[in-house]
N, C-alpha and C. Protein backbone atom coordinates (compact mmCIF):
# COMPACT_ATOMS: atom_id res chain seq x y z
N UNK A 1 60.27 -40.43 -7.42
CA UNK A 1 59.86 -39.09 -7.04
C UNK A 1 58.94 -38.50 -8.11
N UNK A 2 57.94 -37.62 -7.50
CA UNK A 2 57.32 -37.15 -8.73
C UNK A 2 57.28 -35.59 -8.38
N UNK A 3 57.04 -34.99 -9.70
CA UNK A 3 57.26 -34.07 -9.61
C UNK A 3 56.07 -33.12 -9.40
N UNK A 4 55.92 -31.70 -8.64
CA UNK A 4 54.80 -31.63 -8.47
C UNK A 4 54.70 -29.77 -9.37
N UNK A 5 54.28 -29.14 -10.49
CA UNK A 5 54.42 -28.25 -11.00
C UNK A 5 53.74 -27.22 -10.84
N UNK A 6 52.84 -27.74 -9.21
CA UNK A 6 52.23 -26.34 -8.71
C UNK A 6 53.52 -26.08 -8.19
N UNK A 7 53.66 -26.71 -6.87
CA UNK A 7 54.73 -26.39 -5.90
C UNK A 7 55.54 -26.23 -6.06
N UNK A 8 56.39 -26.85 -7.50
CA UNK A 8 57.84 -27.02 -7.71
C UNK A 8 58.52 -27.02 -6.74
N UNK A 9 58.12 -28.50 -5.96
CA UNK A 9 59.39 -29.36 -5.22
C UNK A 9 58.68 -30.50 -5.55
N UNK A 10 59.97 -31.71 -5.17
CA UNK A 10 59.72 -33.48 -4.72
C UNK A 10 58.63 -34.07 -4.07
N UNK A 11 58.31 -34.66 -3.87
CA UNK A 11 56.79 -34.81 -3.21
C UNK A 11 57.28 -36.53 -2.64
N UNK A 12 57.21 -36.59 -1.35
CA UNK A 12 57.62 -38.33 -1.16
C UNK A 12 56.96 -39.42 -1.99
N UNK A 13 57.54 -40.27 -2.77
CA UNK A 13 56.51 -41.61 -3.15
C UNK A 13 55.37 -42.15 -2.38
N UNK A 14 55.78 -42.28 -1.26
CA UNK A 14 54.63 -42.32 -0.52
C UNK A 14 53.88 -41.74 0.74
N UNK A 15 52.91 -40.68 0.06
CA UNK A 15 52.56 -39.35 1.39
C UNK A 15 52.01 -40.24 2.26
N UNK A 16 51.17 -39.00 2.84
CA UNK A 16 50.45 -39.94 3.89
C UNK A 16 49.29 -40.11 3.64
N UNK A 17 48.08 -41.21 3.92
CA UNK A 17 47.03 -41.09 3.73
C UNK A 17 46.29 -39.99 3.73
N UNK A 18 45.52 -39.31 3.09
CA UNK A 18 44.47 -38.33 3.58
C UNK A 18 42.71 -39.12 4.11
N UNK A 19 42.59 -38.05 4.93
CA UNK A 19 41.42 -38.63 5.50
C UNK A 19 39.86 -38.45 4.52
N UNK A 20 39.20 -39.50 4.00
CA UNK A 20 38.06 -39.16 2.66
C UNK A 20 37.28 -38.05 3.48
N UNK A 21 37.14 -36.84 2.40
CA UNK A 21 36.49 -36.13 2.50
C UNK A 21 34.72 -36.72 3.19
N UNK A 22 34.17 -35.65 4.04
CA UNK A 22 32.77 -36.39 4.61
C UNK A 22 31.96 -35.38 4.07
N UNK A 23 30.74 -36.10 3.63
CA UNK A 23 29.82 -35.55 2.55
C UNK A 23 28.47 -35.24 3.69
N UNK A 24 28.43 -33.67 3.70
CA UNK A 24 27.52 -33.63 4.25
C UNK A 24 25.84 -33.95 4.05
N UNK A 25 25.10 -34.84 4.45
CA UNK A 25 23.42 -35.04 4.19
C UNK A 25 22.63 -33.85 4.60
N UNK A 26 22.80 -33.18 5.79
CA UNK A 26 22.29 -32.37 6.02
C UNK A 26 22.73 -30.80 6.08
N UNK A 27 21.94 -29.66 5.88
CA UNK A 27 22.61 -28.55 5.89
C UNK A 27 22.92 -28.23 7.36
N UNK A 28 24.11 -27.43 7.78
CA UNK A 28 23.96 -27.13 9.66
C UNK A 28 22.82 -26.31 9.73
N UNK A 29 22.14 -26.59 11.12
CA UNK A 29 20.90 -25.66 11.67
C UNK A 29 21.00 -24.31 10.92
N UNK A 30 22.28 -23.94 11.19
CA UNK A 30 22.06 -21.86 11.30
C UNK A 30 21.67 -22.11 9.24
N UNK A 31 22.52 -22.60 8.34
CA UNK A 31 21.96 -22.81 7.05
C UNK A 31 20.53 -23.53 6.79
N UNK A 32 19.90 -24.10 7.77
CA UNK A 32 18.51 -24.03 7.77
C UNK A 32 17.69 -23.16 7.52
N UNK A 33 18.37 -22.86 8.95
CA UNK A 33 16.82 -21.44 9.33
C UNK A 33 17.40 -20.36 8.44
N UNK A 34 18.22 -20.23 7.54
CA UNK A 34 18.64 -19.10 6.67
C UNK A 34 17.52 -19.13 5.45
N UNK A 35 17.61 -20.71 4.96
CA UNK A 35 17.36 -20.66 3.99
C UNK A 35 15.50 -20.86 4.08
N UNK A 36 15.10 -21.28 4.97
CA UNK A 36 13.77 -21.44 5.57
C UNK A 36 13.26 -19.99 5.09
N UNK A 37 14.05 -18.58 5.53
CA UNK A 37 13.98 -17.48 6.21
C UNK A 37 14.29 -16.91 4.54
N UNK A 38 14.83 -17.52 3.99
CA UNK A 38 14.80 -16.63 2.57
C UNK A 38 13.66 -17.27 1.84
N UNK A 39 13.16 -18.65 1.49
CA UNK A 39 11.61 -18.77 1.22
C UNK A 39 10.29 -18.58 1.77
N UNK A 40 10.28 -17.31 3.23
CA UNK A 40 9.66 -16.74 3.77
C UNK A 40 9.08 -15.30 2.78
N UNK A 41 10.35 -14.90 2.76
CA UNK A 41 10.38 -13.83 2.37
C UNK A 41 9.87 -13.04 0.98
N UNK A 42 9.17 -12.17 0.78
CA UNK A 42 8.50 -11.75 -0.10
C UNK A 42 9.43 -11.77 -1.36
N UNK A 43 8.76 -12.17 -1.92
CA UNK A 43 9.63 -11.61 -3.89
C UNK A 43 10.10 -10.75 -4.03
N UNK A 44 9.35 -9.39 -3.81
CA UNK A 44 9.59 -8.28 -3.77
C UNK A 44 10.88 -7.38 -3.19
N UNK A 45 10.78 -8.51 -1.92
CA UNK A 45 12.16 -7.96 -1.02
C UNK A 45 13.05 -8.57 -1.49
N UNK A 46 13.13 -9.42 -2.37
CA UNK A 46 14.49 -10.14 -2.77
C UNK A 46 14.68 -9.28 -4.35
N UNK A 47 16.45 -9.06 -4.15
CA UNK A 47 17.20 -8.64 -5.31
C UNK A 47 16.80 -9.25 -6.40
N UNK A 48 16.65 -8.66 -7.80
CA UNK A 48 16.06 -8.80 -9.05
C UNK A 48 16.18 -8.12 -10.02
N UNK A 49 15.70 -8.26 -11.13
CA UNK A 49 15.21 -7.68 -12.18
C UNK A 49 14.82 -6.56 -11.70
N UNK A 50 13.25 -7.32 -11.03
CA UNK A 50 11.73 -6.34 -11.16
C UNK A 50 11.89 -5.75 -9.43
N UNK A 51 13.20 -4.51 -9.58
CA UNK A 51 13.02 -4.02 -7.92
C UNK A 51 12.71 -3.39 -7.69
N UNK A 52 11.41 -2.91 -7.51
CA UNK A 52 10.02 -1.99 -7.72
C UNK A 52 11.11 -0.52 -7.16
N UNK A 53 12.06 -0.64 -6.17
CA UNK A 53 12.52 0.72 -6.11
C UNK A 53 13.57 1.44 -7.06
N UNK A 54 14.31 0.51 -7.46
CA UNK A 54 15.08 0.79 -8.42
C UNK A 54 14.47 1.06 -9.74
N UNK A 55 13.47 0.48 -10.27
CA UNK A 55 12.87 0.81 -11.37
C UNK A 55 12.24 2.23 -10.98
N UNK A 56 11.43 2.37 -9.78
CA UNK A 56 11.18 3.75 -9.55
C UNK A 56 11.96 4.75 -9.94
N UNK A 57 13.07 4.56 -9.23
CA UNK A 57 14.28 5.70 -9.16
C UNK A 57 14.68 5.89 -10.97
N UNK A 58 14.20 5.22 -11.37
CA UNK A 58 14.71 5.41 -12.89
C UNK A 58 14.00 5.37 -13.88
N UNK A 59 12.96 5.41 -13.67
CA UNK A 59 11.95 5.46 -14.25
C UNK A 59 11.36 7.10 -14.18
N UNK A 60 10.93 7.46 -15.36
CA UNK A 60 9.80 9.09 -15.20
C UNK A 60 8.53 8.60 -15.01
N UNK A 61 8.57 8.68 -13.87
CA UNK A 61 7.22 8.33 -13.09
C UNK A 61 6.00 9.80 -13.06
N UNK A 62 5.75 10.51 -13.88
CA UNK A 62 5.02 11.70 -14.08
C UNK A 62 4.51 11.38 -15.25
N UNK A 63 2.91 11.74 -15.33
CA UNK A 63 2.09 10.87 -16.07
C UNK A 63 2.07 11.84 -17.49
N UNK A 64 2.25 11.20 -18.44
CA UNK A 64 2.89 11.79 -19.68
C UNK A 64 1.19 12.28 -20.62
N UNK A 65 1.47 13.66 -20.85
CA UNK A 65 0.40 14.16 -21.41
C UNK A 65 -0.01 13.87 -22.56
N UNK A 66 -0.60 14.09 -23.65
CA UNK A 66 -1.18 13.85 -25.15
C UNK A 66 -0.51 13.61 -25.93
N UNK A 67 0.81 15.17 -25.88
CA UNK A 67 0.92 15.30 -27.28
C UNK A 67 2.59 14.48 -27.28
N UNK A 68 2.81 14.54 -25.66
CA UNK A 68 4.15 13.53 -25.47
C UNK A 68 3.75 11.80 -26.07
N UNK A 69 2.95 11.64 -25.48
CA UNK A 69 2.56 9.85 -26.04
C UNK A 69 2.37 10.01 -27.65
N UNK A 70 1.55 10.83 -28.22
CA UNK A 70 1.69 11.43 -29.73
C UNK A 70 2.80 11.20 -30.36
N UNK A 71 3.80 12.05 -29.72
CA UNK A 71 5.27 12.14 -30.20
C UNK A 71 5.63 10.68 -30.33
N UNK A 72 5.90 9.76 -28.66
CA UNK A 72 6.74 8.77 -28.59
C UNK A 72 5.93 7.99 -29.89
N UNK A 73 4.43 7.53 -29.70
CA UNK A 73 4.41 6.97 -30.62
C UNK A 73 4.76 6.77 -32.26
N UNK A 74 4.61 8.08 -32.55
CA UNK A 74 4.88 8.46 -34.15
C UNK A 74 6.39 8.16 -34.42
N UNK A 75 7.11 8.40 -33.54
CA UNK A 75 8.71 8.34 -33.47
C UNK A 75 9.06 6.90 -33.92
N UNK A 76 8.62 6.14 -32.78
CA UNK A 76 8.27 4.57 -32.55
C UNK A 76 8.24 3.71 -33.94
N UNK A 77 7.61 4.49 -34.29
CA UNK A 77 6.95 3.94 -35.48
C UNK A 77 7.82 3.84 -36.81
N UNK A 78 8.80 4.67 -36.68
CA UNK A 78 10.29 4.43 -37.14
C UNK A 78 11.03 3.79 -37.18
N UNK A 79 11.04 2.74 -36.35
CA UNK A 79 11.76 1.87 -36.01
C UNK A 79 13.55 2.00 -36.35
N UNK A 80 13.69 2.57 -35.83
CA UNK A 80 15.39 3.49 -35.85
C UNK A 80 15.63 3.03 -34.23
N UNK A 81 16.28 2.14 -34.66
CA UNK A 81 16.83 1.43 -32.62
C UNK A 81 18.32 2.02 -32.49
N UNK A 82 18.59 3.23 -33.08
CA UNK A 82 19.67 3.78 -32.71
C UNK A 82 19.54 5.17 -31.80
N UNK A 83 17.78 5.23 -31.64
CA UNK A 83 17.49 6.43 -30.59
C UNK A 83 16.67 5.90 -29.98
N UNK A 84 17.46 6.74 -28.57
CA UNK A 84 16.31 6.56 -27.27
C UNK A 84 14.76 7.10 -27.53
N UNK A 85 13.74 7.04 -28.13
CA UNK A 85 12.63 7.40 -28.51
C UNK A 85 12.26 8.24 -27.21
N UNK A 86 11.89 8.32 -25.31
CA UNK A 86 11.46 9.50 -24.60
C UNK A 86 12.70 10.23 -24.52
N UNK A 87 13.72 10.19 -24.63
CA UNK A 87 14.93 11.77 -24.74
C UNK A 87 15.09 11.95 -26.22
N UNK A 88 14.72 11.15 -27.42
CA UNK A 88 14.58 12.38 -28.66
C UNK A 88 13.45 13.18 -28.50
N UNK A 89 12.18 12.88 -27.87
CA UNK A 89 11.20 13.43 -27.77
C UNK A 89 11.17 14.52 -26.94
N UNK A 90 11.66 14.46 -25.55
CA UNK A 90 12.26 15.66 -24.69
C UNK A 90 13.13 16.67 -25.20
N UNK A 91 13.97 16.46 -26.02
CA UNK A 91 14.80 16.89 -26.78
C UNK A 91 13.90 17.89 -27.99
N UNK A 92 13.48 17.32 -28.67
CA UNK A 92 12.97 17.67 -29.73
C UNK A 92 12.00 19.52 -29.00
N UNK A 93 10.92 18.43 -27.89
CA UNK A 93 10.66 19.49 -27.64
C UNK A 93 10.79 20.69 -27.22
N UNK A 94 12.14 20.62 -26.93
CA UNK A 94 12.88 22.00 -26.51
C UNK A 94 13.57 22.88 -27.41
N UNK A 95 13.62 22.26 -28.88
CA UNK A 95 14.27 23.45 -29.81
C UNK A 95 12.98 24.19 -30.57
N UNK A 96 13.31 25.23 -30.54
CA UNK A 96 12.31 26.45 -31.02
C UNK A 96 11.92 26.68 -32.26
N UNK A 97 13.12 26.13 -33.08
CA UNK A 97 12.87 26.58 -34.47
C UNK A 97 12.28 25.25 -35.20
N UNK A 98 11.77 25.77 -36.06
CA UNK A 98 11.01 24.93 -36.86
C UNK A 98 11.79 24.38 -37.87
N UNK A 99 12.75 25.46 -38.11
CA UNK A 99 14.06 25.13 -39.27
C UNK A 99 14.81 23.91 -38.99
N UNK A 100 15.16 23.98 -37.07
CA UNK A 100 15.84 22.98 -36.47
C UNK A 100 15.54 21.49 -35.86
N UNK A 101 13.99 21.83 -36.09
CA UNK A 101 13.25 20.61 -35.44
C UNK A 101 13.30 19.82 -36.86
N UNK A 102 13.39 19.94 -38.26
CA UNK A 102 13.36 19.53 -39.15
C UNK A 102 14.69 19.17 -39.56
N UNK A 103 15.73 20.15 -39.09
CA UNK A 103 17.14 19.28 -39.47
C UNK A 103 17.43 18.29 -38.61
N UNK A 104 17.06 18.41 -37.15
CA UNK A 104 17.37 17.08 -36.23
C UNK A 104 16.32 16.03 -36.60
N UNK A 105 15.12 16.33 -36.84
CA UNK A 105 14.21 15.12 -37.34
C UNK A 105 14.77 13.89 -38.81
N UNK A 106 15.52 15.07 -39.49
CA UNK A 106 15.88 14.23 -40.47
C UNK A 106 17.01 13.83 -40.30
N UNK A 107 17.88 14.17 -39.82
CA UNK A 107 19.03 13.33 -39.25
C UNK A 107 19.31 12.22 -38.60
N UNK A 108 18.56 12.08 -38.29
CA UNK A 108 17.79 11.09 -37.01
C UNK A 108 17.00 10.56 -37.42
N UNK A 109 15.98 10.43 -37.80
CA UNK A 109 15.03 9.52 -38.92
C UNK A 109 15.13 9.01 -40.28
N UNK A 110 15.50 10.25 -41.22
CA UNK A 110 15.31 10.04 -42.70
C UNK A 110 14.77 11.13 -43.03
N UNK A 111 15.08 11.71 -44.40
CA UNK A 111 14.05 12.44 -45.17
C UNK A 111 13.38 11.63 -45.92
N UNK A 112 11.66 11.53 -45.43
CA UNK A 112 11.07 10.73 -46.16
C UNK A 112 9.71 11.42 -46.23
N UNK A 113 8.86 11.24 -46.62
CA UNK A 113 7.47 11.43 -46.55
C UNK A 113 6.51 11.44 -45.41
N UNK A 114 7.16 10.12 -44.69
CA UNK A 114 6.69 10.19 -43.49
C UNK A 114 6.95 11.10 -42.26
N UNK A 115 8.51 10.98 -42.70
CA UNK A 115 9.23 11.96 -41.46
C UNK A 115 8.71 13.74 -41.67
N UNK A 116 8.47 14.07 -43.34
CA UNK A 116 8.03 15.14 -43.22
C UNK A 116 6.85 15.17 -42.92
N UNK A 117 5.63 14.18 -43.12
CA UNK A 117 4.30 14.63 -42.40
C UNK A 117 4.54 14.82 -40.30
N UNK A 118 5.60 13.94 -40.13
CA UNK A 118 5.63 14.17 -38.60
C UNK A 118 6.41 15.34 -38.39
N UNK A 119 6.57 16.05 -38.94
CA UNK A 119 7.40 17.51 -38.62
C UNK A 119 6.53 18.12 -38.78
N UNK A 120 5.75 18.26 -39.98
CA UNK A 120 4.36 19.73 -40.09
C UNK A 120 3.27 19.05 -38.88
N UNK A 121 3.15 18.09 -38.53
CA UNK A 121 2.37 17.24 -37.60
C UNK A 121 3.06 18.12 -35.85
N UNK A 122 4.24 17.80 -36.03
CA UNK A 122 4.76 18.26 -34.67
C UNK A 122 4.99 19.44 -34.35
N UNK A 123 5.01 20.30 -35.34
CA UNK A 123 5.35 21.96 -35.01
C UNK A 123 4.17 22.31 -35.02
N UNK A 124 2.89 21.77 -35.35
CA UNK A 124 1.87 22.26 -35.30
C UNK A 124 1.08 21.91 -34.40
N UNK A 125 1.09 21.10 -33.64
CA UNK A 125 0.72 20.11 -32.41
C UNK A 125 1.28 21.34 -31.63
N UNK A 126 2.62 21.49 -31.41
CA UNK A 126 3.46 22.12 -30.35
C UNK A 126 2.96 23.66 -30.01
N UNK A 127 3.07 24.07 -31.09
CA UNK A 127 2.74 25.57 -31.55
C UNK A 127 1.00 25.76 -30.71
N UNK A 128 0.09 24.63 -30.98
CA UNK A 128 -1.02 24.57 -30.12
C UNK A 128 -0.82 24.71 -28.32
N UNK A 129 0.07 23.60 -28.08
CA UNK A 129 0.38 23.14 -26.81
C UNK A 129 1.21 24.73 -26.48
N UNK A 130 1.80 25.27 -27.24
CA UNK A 130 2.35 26.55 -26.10
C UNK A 130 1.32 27.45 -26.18
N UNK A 131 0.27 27.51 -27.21
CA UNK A 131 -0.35 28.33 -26.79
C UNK A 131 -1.36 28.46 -25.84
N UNK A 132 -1.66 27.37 -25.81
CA UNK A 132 -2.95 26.90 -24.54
C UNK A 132 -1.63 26.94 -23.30
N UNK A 133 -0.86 26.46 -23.45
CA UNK A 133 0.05 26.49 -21.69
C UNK A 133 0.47 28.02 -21.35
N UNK A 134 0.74 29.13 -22.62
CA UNK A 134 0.54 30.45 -21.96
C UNK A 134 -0.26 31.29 -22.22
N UNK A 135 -1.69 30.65 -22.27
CA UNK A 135 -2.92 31.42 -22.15
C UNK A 135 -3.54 32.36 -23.27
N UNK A 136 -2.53 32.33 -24.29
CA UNK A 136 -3.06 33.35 -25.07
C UNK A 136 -4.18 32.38 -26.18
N UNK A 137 -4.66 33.55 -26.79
CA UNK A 137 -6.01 32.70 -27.59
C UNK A 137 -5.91 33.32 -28.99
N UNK A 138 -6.22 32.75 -29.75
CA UNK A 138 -6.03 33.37 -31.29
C UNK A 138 -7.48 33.64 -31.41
N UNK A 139 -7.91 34.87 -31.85
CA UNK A 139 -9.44 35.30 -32.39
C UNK A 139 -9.22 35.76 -34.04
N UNK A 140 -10.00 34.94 -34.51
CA UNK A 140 -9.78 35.38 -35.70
C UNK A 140 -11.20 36.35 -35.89
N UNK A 141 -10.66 37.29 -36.99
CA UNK A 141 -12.14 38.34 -37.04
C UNK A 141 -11.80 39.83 -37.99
């Protein structure tokens, strides 16, 4: 008798033949025309990486102005892979103070030389950009 330690029971000495597995050569029709029907089919429509709608949907597809590509790049250039470089930049540009754009810059970057030329660089860039977006004009005289 042998013992069997999936089943845990006896198993007869001698079962019964099983019939040899049959190896199929060909795929059945309907797995034909499936697979015919999936190397038809565009790249595009097949699940991926690159799924032009899904990357849409998640992607900021709104064409990024001057002083935004300005920003990402200078940021970039940091090479600090512990920030998302377009939401520090969104970010950044929404605090008002100049006091604060300099404590989150250095927190987040370094106090360095560089990081301070991109702070007098960016409040002064910005300080332009609101003034041209609400119309007012500086005359000096």
């Amino acid at each position: 008798n042998n013992w069997n330690p999936v089943a845990g029971m006896l198993e007869d000495e001698d079962p019964a033949p099983r019939p040899a597995a049959k190896k199929q050569t060909k795929p059945p029709p309907k797995k034909q025309q499936q697979q015919q029907q999936q190397q038809q089919q565009p790249k595009a429509q097949k699940k991926g990486k690159n799924n032009p709608p899904l990357l849409e949907m998640f992607s900021d597809s709104s064409p990024k102005d001057e002083f935004t590509v300005w920003c990402e790049s200078q940021v970039s250039s940091f090479k600090n892979q512990h920030i998302d470089v377009p939401t520090f930049i969104s970010f950044l540009r929404d605090v008002e103070s100049p006091r604060e754009v300099r404590e989150y810059v250095v927190s987040y970057l370094g106090d360095t030389l560089s990081t301070d030329k991109f702070i007098q660089e960016f409040i002064a860039k910005r300080s332009v950009l609101i003034t041209r977006s609400c119309g007012y004009r500086h005359f000096s005289g």
